[in-house]
N, C-alpha and C. Protein backbone atom coordinates (compact mmCIF):
# COMPACT_ATOMS: atom_id res chain seq x y z
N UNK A 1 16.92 -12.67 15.63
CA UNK A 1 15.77 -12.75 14.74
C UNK A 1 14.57 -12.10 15.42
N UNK A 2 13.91 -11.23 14.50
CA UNK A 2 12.81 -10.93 15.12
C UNK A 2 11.67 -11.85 15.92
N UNK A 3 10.69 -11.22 16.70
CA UNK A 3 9.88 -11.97 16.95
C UNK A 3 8.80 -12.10 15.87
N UNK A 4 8.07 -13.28 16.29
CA UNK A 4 6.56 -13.50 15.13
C UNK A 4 5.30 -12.75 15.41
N UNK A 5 4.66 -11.97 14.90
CA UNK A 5 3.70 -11.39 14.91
C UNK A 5 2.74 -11.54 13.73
N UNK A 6 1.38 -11.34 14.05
CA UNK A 6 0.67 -11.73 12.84
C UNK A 6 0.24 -10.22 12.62
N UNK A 7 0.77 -9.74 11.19
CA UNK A 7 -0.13 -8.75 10.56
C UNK A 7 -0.18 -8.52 8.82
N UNK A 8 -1.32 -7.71 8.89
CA UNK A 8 -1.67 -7.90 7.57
C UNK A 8 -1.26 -6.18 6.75
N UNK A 9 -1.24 -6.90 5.67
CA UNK A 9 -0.84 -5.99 4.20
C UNK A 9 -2.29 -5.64 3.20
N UNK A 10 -2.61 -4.49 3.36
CA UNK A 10 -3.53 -4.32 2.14
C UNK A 10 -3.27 -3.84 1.42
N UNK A 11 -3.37 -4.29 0.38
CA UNK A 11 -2.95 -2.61 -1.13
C UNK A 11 -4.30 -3.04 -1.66
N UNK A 12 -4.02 -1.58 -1.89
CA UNK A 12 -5.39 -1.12 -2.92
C UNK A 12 -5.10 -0.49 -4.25
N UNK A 13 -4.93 -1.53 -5.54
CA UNK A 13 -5.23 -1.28 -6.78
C UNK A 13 -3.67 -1.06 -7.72
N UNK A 14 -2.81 -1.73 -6.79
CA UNK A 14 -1.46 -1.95 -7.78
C UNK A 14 -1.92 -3.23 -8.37
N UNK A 15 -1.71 -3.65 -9.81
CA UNK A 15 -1.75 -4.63 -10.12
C UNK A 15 -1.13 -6.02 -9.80
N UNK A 16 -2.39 -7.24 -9.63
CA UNK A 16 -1.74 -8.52 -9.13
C UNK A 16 -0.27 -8.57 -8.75
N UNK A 17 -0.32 -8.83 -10.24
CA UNK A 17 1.43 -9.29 -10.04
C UNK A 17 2.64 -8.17 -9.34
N UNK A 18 2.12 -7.24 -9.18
CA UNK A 18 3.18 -6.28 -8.20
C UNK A 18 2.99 -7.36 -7.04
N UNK A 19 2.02 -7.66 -6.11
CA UNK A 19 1.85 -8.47 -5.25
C UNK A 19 2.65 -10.17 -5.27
N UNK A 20 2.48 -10.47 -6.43
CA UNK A 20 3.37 -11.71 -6.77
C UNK A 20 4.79 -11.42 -6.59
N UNK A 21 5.05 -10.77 -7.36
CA UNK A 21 6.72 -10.05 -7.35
C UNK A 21 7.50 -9.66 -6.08
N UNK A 22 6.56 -8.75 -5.43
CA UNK A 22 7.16 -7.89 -4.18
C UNK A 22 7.05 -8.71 -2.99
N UNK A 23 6.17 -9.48 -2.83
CA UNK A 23 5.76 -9.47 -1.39
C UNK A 23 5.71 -10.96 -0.65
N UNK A 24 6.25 -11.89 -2.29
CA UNK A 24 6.46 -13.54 -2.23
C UNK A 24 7.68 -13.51 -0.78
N UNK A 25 8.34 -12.53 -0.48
CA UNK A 25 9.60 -12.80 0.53
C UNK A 25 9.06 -12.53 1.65
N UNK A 26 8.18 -11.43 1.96
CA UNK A 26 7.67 -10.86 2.95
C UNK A 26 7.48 -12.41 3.86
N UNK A 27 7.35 -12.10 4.90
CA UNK A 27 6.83 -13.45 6.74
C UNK A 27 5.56 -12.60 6.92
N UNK A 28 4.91 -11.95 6.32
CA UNK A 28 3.54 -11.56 7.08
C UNK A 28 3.03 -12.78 7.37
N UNK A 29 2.26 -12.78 8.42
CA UNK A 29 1.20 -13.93 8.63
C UNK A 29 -0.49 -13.97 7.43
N UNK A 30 -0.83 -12.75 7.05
CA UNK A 30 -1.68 -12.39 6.27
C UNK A 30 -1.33 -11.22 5.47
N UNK A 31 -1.58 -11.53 4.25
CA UNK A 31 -1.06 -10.75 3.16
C UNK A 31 -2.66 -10.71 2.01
N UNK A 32 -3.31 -9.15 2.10
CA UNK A 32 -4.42 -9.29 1.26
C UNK A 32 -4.34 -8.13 0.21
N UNK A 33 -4.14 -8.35 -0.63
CA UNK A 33 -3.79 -7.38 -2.01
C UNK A 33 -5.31 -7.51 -3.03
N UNK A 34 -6.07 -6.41 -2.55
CA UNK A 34 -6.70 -5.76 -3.33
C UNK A 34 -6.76 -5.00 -4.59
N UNK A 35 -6.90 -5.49 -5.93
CA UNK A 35 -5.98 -4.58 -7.14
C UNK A 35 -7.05 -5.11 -8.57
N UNK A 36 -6.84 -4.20 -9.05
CA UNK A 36 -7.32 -4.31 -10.89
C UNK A 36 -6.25 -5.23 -10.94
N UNK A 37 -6.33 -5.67 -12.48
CA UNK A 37 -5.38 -6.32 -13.16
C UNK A 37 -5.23 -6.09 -14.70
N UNK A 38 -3.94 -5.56 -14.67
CA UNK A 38 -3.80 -5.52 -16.36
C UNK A 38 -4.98 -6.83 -17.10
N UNK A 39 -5.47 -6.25 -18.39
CA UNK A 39 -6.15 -7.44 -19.10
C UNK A 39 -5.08 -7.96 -20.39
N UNK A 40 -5.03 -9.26 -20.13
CA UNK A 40 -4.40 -10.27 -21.18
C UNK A 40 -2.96 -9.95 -20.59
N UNK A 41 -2.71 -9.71 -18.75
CA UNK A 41 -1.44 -9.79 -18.66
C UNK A 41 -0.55 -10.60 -18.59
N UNK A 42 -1.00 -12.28 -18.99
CA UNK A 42 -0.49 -13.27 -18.80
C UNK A 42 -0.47 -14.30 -20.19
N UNK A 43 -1.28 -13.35 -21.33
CA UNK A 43 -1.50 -13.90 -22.70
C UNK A 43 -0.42 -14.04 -23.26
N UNK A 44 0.42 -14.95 -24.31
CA UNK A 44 1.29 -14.85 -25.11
C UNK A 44 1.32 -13.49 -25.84
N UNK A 45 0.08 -12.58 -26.35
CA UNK A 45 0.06 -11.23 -27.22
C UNK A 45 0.10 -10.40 -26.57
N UNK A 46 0.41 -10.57 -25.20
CA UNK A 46 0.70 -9.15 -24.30
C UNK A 46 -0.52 -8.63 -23.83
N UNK A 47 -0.44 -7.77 -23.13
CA UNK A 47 -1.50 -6.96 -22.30
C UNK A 47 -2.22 -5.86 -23.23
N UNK A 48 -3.42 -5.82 -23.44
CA UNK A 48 -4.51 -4.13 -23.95
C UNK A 48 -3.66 -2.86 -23.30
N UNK A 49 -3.37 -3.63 -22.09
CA UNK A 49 -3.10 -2.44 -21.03
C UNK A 49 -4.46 -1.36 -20.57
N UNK A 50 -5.84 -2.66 -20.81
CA UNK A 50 -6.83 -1.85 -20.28
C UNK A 50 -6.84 -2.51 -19.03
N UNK A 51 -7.38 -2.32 -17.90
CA UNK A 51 -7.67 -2.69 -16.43
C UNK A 51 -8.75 -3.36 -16.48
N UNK A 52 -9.05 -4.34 -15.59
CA UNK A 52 -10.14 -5.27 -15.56
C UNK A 52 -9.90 -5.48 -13.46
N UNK A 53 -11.37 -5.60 -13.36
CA UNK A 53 -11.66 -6.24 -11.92
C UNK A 53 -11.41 -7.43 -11.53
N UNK A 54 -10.79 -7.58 -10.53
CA UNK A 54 -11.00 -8.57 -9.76
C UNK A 54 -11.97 -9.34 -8.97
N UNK A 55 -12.90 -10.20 -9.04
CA UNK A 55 -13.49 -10.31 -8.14
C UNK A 55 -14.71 -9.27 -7.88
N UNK A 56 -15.06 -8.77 -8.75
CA UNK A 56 -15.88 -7.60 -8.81
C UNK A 56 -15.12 -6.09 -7.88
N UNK A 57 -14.20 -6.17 -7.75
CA UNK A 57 -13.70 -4.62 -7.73
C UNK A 57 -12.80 -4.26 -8.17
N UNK A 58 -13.56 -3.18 -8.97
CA UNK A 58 -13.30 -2.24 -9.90
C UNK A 58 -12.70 -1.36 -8.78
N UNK A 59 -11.49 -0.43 -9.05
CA UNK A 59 -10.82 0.00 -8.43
C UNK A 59 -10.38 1.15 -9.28
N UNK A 60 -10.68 2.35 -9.30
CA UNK A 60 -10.22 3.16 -10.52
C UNK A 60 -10.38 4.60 -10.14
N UNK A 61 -10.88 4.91 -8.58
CA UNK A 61 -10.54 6.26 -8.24
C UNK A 61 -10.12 6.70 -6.89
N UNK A 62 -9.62 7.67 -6.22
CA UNK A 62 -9.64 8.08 -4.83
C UNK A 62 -11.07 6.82 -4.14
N UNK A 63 -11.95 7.49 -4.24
CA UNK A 63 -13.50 7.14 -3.20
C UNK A 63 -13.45 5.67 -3.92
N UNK A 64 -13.16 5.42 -4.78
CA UNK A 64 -12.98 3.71 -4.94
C UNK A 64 -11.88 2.86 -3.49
N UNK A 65 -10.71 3.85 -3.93
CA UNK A 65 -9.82 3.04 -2.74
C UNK A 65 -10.59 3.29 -1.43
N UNK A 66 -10.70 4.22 -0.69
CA UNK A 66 -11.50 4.78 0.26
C UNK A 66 -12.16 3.81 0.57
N UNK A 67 -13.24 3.53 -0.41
CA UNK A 67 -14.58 2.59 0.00
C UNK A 67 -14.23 0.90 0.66
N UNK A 68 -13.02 0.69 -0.65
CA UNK A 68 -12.33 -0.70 -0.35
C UNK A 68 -11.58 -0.56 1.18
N UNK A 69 -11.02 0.41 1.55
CA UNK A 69 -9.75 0.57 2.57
C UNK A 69 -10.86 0.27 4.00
N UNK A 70 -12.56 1.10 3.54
CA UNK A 70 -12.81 1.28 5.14
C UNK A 70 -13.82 0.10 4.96
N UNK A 71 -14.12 -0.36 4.12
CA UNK A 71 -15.00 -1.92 4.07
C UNK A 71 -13.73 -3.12 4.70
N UNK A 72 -12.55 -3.02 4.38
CA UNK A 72 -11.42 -3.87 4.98
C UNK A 72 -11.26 -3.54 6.80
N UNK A 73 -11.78 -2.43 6.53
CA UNK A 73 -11.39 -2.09 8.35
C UNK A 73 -12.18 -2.72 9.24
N UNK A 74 -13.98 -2.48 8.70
CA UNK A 74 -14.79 -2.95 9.14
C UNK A 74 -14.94 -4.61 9.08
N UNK A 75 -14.07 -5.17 8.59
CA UNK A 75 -13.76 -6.51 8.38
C UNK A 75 -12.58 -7.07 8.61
N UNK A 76 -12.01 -6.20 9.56
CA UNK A 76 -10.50 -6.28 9.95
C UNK A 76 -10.49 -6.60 11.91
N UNK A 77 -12.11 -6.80 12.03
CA UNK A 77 -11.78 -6.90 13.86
C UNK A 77 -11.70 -8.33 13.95
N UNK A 78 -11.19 -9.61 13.54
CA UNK A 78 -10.87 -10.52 13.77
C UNK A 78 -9.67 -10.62 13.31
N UNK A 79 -8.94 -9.59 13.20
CA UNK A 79 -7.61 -9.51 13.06
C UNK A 79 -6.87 -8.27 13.78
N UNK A 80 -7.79 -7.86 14.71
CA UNK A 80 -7.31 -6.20 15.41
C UNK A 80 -5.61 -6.43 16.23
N UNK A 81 -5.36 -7.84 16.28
CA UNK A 81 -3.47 -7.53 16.60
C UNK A 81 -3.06 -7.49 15.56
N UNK A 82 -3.45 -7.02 14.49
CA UNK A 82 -2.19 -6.97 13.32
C UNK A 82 -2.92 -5.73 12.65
N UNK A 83 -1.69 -4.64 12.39
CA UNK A 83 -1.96 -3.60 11.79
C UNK A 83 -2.28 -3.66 10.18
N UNK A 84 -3.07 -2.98 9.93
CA UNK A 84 -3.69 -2.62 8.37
C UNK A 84 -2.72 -1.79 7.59
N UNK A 85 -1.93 -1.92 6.66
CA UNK A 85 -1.17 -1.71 6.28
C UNK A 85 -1.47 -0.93 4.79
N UNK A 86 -0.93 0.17 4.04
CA UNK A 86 -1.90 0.75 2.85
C UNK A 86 -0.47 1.16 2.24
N UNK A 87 -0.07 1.08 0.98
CA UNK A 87 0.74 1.28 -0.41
C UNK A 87 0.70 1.78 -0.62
N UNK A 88 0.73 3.57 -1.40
CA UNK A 88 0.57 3.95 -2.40
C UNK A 88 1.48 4.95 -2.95
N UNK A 89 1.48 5.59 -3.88
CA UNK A 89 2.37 6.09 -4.77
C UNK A 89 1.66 7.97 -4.82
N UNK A 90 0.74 7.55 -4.85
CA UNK A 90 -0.33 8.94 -5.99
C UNK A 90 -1.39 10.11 -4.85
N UNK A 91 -1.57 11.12 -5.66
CA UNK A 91 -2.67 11.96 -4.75
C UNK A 91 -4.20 10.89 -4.51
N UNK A 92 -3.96 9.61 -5.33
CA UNK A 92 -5.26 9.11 -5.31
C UNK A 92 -5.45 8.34 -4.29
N UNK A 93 -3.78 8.11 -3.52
CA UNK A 93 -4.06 6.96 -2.00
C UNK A 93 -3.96 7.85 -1.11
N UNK A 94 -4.36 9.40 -1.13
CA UNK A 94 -3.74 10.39 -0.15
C UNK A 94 -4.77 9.81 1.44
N UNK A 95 -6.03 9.74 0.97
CA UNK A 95 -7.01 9.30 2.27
C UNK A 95 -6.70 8.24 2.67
N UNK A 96 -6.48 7.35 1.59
CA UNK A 96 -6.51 5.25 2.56
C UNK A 96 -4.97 5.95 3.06
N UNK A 97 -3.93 6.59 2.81
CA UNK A 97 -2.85 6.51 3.37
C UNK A 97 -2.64 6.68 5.24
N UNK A 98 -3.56 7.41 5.23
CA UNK A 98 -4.13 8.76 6.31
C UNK A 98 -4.90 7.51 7.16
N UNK A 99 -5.61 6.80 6.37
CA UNK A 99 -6.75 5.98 7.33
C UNK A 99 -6.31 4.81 7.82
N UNK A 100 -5.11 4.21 6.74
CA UNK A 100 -4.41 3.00 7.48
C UNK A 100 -3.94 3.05 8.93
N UNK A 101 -3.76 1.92 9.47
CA UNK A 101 -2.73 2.05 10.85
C UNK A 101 -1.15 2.47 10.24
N UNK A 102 -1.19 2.13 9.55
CA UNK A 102 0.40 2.75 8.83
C UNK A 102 -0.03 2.52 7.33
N UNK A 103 0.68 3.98 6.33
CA UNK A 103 0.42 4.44 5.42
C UNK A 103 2.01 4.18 5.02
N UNK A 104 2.20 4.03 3.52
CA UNK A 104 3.50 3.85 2.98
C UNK A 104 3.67 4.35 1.69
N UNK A 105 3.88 5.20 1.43
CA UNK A 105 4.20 5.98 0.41
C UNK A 105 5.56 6.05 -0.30
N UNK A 106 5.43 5.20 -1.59
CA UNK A 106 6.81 4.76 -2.56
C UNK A 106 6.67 5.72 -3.02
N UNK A 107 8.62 6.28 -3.21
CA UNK A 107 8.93 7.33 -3.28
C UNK A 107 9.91 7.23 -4.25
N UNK A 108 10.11 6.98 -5.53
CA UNK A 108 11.06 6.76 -6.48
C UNK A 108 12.19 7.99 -6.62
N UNK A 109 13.52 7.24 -7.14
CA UNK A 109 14.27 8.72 -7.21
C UNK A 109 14.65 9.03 -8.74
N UNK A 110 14.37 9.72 -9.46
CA UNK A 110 13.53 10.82 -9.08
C UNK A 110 12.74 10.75 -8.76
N UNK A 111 11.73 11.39 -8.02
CA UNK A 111 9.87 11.12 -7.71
C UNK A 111 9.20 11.54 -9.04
N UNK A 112 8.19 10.75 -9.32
CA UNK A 112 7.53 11.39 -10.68
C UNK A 112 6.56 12.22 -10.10
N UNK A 113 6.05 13.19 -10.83
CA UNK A 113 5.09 14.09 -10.75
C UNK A 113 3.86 13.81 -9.69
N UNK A 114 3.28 13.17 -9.88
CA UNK A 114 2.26 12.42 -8.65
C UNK A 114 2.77 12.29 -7.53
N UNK A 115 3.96 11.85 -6.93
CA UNK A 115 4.82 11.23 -6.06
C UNK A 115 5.39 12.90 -5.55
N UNK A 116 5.45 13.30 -6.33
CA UNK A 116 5.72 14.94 -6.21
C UNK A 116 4.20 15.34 -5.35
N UNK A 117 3.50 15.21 -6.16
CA UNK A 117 2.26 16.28 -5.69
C UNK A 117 1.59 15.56 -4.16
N UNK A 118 2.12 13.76 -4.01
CA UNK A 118 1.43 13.46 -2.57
C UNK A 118 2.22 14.19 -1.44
N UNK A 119 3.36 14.30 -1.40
CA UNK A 119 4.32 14.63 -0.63
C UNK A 119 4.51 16.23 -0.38
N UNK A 120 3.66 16.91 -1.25
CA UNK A 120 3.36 18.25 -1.35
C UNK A 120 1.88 18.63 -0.39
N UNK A 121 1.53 17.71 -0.67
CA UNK A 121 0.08 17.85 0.13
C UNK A 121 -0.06 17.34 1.23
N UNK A 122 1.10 16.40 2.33
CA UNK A 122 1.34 16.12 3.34
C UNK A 122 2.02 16.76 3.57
N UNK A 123 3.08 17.78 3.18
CA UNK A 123 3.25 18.81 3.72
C UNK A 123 2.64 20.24 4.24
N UNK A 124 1.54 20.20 3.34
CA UNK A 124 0.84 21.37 3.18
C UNK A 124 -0.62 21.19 4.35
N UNK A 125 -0.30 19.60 4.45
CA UNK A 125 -1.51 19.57 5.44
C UNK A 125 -0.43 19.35 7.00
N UNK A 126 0.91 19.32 6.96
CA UNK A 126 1.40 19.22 8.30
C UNK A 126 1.30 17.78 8.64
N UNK A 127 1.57 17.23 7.78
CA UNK A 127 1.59 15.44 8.05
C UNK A 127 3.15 14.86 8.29
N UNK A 128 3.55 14.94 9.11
CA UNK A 128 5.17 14.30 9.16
C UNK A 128 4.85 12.87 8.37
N UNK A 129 6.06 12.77 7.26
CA UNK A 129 6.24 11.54 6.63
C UNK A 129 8.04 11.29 6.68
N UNK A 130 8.20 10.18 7.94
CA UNK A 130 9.84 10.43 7.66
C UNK A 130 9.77 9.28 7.09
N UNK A 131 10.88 8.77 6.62
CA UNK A 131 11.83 7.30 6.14
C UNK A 131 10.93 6.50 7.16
N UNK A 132 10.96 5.19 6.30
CA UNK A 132 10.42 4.05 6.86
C UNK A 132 11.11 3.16 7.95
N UNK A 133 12.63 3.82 7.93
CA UNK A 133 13.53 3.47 8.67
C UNK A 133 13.51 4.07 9.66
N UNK A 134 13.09 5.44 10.20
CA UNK A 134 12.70 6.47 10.65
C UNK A 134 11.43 6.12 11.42
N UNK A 135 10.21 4.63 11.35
CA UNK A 135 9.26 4.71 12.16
C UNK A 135 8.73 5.27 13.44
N UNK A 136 9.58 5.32 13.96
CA UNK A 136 9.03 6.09 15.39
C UNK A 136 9.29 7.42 15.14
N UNK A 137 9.63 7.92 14.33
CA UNK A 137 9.04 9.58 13.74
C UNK A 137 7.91 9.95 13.43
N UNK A 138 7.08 8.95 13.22
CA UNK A 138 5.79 9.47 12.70
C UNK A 138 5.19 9.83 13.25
N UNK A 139 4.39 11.02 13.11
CA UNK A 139 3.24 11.46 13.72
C UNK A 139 1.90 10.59 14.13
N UNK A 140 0.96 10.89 14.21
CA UNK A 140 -0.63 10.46 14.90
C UNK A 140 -1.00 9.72 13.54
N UNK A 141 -0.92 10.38 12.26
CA UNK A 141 -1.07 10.09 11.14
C UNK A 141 -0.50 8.52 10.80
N UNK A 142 0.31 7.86 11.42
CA UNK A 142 1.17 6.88 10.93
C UNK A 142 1.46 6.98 9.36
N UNK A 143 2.53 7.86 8.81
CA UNK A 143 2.61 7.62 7.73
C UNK A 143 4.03 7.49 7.38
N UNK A 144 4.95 6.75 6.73
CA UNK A 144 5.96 7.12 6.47
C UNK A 144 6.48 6.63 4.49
N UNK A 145 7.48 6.80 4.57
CA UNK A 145 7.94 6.36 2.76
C UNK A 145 8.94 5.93 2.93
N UNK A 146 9.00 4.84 1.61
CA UNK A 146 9.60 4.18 1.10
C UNK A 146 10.60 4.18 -0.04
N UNK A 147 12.06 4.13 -0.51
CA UNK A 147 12.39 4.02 -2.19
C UNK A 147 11.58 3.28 -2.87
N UNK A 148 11.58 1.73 -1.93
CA UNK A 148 11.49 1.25 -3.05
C UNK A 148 10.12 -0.07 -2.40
N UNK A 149 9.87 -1.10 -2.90
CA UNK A 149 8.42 -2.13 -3.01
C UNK A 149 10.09 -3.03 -1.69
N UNK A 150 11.04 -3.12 -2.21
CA UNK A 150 12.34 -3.81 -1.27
C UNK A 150 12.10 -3.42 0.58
N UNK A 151 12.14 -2.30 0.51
CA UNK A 151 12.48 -1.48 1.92
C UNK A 151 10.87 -2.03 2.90
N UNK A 152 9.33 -1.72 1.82
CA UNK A 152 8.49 -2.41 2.49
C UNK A 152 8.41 -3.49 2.89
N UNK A 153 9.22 -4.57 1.76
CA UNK A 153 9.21 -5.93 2.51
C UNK A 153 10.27 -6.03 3.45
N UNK A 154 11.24 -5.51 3.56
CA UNK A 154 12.06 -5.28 4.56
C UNK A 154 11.74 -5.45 6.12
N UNK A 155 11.02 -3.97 5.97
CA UNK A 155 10.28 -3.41 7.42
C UNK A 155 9.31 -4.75 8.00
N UNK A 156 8.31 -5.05 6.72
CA UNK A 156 7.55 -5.93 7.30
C UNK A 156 7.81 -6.99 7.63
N UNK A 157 9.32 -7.34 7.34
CA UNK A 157 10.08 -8.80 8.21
C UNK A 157 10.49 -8.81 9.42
N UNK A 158 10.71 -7.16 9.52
CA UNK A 158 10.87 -6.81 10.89
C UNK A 158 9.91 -6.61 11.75
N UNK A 159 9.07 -6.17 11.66
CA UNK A 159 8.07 -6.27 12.21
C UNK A 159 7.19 -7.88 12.42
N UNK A 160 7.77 -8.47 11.77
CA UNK A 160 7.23 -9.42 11.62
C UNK A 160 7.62 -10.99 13.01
């Protein structure tokens, strides 16, 4: 069994319940999920499927995540043994990916179009992104990918 370590998980702007769903198995010691939330996603009439804030953040562009990722950092030195951890899918987590201590980029198969274009632009900028299984491949960047929301909680048990 692994050893215990305390570290933390941030995502920035998948909705709540991805966090409910995915990450209830995870052993992190701290787990902080930053996210919009579908509105009326818990109503009997279903969701608008418009986005609503949490907690007052609104979360709805690149420099939105950005702002959230490096306000968490600066509020992350009473936790500096545990790495900052960042989610994302899209060209819109391309910076928090880059700025995390480790960046994780879900990679569906097929990749959809977005998932296409992040992985195009870490190439194009010379960013090694291997398999998450693959960690000690990564470059300076710490970045690697994922199939699936499974493989992250995986890793982070191991690490854990």
């Amino acid at each position: 069994m692994p050893h215990s370590c305390e570290h933390s998980h941030y995502s920035i702007n998948p909705n709540e319940l991805w966090g409910d769903l995915s990450l209830e198995h995870a052993d992190a010691k701290v787990i902080k999920i930053y996210a919009n939330e579908l509105q009326g996603l818990y109503d009997p009439e279903g969701s608008s499927g418009m986005l609503t804030s949490i907690e007052d953040r609104d979360i709805r562009t690149s420099s939105d995540k950005l702002r959230h990722l490096l306000e968490m950092k600066n509020n992350h030195g009473t936790l500096e043994s545990q790495p900052l951890i960042y989610v994302g899918d899209s060209m819109t987590d391309f910076e928090c990916l880059l700025e995390a201590d480790l960046g994780i980029c879900i990679r569906d198969d097929p990749s959809n179009s977005g998932q296409r274009e992040l992985a195009e632009t870490f190439d194009r900028n010379e960013v090694a992104v291997p398999h998450i299984g693959e960690f000690s491949k990564a470059d300076q960047n710490g970045v690697v990918w994922a199939r699936n929301f499974q493989e992250v909680i995986d890793f982070i048990n191991i690490i854990s």
